[in-house]
C-alpha atoms as a PDB file:
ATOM      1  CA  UNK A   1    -109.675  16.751 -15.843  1.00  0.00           C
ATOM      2  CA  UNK A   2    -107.032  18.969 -14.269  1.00  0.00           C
ATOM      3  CA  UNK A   3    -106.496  16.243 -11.653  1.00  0.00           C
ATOM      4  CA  UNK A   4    -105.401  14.026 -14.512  1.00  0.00           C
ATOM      5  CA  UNK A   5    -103.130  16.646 -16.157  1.00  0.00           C
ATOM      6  CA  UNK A   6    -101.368  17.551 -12.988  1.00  0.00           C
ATOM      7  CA  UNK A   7    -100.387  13.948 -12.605  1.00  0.00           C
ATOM      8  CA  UNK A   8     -99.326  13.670 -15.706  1.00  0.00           C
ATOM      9  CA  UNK A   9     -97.370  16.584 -15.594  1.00  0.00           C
ATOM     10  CA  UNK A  10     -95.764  15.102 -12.598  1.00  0.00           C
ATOM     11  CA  UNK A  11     -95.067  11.589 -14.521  1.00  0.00           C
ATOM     12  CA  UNK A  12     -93.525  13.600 -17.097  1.00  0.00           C
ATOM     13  CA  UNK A  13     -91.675  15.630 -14.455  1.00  0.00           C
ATOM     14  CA  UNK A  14     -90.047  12.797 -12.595  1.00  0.00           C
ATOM     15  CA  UNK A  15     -89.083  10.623 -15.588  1.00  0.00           C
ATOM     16  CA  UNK A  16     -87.165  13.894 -16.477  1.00  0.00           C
ATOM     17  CA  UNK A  17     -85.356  13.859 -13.612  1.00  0.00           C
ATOM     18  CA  UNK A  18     -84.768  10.269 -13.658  1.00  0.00           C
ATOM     19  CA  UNK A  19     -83.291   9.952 -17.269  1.00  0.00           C
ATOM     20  CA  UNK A  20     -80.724  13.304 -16.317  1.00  0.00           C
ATOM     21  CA  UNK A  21     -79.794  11.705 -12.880  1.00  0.00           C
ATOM     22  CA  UNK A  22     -79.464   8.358 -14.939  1.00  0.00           C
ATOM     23  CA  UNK A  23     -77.182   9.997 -17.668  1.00  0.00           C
ATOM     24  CA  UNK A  24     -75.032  11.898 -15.392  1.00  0.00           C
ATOM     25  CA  UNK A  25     -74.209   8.427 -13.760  1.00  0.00           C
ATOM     26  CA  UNK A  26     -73.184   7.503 -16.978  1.00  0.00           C
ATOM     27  CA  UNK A  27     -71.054  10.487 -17.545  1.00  0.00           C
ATOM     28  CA  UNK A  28     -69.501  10.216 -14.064  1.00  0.00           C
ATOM     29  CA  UNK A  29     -68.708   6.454 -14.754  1.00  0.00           C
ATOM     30  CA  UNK A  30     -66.305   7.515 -17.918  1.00  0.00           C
ATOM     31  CA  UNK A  31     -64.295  10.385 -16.223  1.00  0.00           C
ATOM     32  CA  UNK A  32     -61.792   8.212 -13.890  1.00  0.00           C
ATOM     33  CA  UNK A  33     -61.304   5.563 -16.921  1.00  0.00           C
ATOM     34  CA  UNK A  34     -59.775   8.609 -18.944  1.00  0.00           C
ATOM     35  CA  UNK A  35     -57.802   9.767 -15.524  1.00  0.00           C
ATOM     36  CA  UNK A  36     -56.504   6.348 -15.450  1.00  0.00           C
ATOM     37  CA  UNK A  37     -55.434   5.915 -19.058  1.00  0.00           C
ATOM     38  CA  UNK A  38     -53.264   9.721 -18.302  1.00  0.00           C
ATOM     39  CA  UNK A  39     -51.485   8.631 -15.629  1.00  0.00           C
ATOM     40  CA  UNK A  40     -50.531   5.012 -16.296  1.00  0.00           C
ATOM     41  CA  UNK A  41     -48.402   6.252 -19.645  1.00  0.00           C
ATOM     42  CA  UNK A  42     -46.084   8.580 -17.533  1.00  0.00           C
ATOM     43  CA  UNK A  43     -44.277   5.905 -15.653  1.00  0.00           C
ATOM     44  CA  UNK A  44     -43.325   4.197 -18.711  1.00  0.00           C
ATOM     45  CA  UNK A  45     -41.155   6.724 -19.768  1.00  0.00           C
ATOM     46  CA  UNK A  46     -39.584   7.568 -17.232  1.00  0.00           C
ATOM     47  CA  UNK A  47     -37.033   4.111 -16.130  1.00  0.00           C
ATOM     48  CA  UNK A  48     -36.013   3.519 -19.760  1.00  0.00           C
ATOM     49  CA  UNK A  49     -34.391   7.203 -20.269  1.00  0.00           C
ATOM     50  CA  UNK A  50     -31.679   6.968 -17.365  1.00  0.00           C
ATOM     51  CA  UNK A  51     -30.073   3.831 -17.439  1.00  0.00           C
ATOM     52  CA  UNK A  52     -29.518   3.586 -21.102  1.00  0.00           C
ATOM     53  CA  UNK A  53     -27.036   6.815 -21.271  1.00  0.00           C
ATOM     54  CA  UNK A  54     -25.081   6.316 -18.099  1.00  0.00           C
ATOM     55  CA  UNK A  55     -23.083   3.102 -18.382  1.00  0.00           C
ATOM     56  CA  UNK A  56     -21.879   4.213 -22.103  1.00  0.00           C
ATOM     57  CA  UNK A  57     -20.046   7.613 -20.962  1.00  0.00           C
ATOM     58  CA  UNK A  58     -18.604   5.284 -18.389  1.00  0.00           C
ATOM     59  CA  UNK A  59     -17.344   2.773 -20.576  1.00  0.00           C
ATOM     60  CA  UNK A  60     -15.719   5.453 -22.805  1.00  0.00           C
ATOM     61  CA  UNK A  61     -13.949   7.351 -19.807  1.00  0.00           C
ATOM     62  CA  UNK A  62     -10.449   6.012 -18.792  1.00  0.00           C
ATOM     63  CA  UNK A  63      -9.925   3.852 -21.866  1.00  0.00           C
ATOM     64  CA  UNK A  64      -6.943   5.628 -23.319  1.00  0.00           C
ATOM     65  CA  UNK A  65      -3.453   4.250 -21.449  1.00  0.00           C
ATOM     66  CA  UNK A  66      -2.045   7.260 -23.015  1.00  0.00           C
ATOM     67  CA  UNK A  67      -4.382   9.728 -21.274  1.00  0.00           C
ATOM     68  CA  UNK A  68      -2.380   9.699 -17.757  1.00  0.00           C
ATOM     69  CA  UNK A  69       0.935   9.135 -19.208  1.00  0.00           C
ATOM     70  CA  UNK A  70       4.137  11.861 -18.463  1.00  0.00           C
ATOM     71  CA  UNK A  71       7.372  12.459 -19.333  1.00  0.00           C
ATOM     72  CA  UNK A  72       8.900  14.129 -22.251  1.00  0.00           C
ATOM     73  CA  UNK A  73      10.252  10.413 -23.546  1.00  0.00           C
ATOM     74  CA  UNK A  74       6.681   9.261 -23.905  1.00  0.00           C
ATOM     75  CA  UNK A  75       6.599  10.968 -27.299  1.00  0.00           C
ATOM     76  CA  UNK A  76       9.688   8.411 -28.160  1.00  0.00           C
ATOM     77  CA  UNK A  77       6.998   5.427 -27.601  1.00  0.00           C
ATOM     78  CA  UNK A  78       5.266   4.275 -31.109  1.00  0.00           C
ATOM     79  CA  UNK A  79       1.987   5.027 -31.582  1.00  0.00           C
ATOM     80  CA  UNK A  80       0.976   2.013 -32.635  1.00  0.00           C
ATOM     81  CA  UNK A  81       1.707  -1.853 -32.189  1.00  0.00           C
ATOM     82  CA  UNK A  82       2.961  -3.906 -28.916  1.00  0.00           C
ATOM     83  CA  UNK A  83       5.573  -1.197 -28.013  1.00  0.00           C
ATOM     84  CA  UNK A  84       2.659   1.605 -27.945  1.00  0.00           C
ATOM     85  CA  UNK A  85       0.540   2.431 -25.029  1.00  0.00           C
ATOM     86  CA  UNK A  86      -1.905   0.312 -26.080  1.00  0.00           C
ATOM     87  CA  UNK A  87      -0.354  -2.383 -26.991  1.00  0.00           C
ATOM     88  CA  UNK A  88       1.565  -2.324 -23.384  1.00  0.00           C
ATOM     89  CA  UNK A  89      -1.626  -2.186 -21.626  1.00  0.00           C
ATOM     90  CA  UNK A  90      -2.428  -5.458 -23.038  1.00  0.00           C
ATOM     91  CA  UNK A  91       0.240  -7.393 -22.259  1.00  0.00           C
ATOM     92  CA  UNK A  92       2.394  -8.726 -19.044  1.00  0.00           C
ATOM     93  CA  UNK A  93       5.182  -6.118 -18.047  1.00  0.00           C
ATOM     94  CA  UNK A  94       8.159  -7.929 -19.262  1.00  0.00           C
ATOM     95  CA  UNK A  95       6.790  -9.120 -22.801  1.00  0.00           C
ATOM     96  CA  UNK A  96       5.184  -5.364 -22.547  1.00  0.00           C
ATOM     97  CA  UNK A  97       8.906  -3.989 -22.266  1.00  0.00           C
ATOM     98  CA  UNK A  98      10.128  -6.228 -24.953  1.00  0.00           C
ATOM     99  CA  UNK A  99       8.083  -4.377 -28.008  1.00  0.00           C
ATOM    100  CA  UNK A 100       9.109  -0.737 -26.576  1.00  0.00           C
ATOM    101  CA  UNK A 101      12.353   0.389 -28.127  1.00  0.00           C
ATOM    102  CA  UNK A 102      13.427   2.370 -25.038  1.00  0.00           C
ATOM    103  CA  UNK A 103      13.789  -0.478 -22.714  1.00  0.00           C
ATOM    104  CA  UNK A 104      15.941  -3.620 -25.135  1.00  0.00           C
ATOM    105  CA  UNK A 105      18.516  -2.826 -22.770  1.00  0.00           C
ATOM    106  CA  UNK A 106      16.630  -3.503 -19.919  1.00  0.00           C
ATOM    107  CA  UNK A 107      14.627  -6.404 -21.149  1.00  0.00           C
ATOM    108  CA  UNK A 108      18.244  -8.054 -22.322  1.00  0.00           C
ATOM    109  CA  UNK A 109      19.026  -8.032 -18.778  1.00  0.00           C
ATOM    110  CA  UNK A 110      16.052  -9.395 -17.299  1.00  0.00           C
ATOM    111  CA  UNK A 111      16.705 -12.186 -19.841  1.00  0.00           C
ATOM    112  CA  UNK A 112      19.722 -12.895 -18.932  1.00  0.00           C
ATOM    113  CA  UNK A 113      18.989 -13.352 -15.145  1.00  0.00           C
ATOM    114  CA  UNK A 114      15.783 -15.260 -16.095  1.00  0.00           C
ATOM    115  CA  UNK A 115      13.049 -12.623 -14.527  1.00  0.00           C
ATOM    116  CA  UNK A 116      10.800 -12.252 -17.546  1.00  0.00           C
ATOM    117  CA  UNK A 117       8.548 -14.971 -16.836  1.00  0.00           C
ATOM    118  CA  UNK A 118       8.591 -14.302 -12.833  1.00  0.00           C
ATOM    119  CA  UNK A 119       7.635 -10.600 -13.297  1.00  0.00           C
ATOM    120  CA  UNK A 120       5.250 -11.752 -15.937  1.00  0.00           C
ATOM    121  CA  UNK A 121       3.183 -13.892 -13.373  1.00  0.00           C
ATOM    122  CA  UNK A 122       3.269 -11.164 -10.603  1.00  0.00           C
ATOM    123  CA  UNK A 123       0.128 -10.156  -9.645  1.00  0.00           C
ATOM    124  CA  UNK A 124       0.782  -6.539  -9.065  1.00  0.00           C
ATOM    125  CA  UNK A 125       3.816  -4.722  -9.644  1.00  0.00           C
ATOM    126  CA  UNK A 126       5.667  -1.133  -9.933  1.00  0.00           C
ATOM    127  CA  UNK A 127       8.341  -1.027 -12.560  1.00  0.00           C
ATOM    128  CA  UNK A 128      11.001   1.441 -12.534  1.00  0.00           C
ATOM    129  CA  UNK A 129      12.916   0.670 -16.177  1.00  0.00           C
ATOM    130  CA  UNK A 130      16.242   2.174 -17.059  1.00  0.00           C
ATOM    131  CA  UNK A 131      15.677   3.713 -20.658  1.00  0.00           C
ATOM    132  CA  UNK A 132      18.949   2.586 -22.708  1.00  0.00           C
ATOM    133  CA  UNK A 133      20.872   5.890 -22.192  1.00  0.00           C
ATOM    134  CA  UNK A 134      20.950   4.564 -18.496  1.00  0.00           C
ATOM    135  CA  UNK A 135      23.320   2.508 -18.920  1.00  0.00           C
ATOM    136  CA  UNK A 136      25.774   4.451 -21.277  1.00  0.00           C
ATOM    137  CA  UNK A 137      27.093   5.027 -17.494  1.00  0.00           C
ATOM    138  CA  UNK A 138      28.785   1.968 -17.488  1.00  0.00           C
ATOM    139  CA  UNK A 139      31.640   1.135 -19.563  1.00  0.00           C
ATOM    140  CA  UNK A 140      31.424  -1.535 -21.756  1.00  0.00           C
ATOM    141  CA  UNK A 141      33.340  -3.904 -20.089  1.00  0.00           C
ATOM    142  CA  UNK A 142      31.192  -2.881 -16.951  1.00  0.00           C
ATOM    143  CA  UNK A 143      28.261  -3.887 -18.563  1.00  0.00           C
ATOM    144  CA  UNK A 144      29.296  -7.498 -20.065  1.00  0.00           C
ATOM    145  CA  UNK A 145      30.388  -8.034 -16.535  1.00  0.00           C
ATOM    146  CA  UNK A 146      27.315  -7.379 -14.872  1.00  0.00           C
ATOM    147  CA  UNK A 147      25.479  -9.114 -17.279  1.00  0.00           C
ATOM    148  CA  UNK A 148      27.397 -12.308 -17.089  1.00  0.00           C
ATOM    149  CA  UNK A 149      27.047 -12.234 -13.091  1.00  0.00           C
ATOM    150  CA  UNK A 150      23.323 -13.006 -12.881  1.00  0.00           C
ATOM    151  CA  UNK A 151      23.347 -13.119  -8.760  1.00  0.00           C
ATOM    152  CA  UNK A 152      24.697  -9.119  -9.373  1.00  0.00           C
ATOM    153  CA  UNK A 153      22.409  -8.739 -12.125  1.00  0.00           C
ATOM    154  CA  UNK A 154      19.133  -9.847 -10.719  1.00  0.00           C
ATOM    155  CA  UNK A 155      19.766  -7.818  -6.918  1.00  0.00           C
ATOM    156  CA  UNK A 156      19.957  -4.953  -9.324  1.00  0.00           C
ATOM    157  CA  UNK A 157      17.387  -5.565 -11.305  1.00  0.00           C
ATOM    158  CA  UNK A 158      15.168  -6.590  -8.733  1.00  0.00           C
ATOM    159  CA  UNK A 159      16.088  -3.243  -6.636  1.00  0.00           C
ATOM    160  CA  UNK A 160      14.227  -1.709  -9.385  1.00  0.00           C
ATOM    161  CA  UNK A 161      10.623  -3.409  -8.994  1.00  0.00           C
ATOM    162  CA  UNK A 162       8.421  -2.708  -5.951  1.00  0.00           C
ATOM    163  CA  UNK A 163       5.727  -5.189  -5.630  1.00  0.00           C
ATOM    164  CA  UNK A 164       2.402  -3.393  -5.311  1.00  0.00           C
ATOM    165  CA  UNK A 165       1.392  -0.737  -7.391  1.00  0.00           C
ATOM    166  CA  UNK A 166       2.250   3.136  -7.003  1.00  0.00           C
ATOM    167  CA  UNK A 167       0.132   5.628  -8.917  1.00  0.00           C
ATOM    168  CA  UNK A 168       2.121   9.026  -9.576  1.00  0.00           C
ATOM    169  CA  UNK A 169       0.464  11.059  -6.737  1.00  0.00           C
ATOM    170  CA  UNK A 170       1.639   7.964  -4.390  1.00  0.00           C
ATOM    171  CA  UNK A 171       5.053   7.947  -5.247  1.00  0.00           C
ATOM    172  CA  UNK A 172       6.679   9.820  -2.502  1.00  0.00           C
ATOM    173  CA  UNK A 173       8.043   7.505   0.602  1.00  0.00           C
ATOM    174  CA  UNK A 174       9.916   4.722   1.372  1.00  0.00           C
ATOM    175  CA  UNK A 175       9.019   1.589  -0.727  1.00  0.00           C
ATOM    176  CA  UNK A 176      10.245  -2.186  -0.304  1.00  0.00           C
ATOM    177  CA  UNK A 177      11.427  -3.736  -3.682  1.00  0.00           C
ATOM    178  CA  UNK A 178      11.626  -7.555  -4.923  1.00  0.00           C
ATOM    179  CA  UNK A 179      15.347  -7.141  -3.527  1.00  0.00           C
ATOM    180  CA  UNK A 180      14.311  -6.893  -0.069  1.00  0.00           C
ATOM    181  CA  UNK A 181      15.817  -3.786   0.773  1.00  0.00           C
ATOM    182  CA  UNK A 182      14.147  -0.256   0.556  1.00  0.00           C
ATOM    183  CA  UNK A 183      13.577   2.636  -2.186  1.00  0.00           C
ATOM    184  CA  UNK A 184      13.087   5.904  -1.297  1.00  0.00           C
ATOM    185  CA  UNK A 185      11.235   8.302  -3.580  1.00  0.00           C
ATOM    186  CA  UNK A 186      11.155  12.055  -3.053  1.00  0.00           C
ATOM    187  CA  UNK A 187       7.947  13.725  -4.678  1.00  0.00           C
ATOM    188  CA  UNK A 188       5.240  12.972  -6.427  1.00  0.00           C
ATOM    189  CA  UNK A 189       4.520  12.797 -10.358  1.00  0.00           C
ATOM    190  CA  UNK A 190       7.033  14.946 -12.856  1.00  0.00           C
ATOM    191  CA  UNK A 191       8.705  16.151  -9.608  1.00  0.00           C
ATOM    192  CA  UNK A 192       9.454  12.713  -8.422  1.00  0.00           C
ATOM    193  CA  UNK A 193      13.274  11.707  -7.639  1.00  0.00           C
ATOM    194  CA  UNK A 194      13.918   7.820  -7.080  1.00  0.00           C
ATOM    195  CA  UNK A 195      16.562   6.172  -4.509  1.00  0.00           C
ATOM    196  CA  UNK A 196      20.017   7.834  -3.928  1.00  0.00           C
ATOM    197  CA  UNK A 197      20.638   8.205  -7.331  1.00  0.00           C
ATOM    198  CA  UNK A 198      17.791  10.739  -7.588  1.00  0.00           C
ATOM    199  CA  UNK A 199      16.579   9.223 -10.817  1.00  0.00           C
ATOM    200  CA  UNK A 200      14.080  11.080 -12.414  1.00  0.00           C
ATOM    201  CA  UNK A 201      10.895   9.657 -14.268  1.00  0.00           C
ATOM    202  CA  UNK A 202      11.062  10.927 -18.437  1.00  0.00           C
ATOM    203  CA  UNK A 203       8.040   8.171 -18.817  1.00  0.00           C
ATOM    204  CA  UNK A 204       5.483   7.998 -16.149  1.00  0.00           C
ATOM    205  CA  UNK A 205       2.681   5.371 -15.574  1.00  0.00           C
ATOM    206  CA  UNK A 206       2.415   3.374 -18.495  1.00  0.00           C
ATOM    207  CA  UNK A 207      -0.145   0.779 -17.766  1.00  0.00           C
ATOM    208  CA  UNK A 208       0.578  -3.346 -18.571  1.00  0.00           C
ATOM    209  CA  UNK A 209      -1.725  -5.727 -17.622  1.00  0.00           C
ATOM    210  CA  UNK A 210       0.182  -6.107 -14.094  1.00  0.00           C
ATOM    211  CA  UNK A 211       2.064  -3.416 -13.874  1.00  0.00           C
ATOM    212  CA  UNK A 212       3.175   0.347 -13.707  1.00  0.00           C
ATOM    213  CA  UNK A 213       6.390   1.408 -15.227  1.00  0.00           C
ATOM    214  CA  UNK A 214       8.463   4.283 -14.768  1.00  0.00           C
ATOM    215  CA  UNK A 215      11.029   4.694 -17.630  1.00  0.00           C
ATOM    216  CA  UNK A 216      13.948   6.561 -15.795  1.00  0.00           C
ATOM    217  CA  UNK A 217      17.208   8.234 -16.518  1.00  0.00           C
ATOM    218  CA  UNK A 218      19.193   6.105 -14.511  1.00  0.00           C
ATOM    219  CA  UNK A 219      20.314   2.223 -13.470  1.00  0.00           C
ATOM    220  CA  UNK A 220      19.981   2.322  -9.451  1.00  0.00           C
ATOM    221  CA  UNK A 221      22.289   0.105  -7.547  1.00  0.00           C
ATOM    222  CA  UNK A 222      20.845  -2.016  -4.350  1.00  0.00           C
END
């Protein structure tokens, strides 16, 4: 009889053991499925944060053509329409000058010695633009007769353009224009003086859709 309930005990003993060892099987089987679910949610958050946030600040940065103008004339430019900053930027430098009340005088010229359209097709330009005081210089008379001599008229006007474009901290140096012969500019930005009639700038780098322009104080001769 005790023979009997020692192996029963035993029976009972080892199924015990078996059942535990069989449910912490189980139990070990679940842990890495709830390690895996954990990690594989982090990754997902992580590449659709960044790129969404970037390219907006970009596209807001640099979109004013006022922000980098100078001068003390640039408050003389309207504030809205073609003849404002933004309307400029929009627009081919000639038919740009044509809507901005301080350069008629200037645009009348280029009409009359036919250079709207070829400074309209340039690909890359630097304008400097006599504002109309410029050319209270010349006499009247002066200034039908250079207007009706368009060979005159256009070296002059062409004396003006340099055909690449200058930012305001690039100013200073020697510069070829569209009249084949060379500009020299002393200093850079508001401090900038322009060919031997040390012009200065009262409108600086107003953007058109191929060009800078300078307003200046001053009608440069070639």
């Amino acid at each position: 009889m005790k023979r009997t309930n020692v192996l029963r005990t035993s029976g009972l003993a080892i199924a015990a053991i078996t059942l535990s060892a069989g449910l912490a099987a189980c139990g070990s089987d679940e842990e890495p499925v709830d390690a895996g679910t954990d990690t594989s949610e982090t990754p997902e958050e992580t590449p659709e944060e960044t790129p969404e946030e970037t390219p907006e600040e970009t596209e807001d940065e640099g979109t004013d053509p006022a922000a980098n103008t100078y001068g003390d004339a640039c408050g003389e430019v309207p504030t809205s329409g073609d003849g404002s900053f933004n309307g400029m930027a929009t627009a081919p430098v000639a038919s740009a000058a044509s809507a901005n009340p301080l350069l008629s005088t200037t645009v009348a010229a280029l009409t009359e010695a036919e250079l709207v359209e070829p400074l309209n097709s340039a690909p890359e330009l630097t304008v400097f633009a006599p504002a109309n005081p410029a050319y209270e210089a010349f006499t009247k008379k002066q200034l039908n007769g250079l207007l009706a001599d368009k060979e005159t008229l256009t070296q002059v006007l062409t004396h003006h353009v340099v055909p690449q474009a200058i930012a305001p901290d690039q100013l200073s140096g020697e510069f070829e224009t569209l009249n084949g012969d060379m500009l020299t500019i002393n200093g850079n930005g508001e401090s900038a003086t322009i060919g031997d009639e040390k012009a200065t700038v009262l409108c600086g780098n107003i953007v058109t859709a191929n060009a800078t322009v300078y307003v200046i104080d001053t009608v440069m001769m070639p």
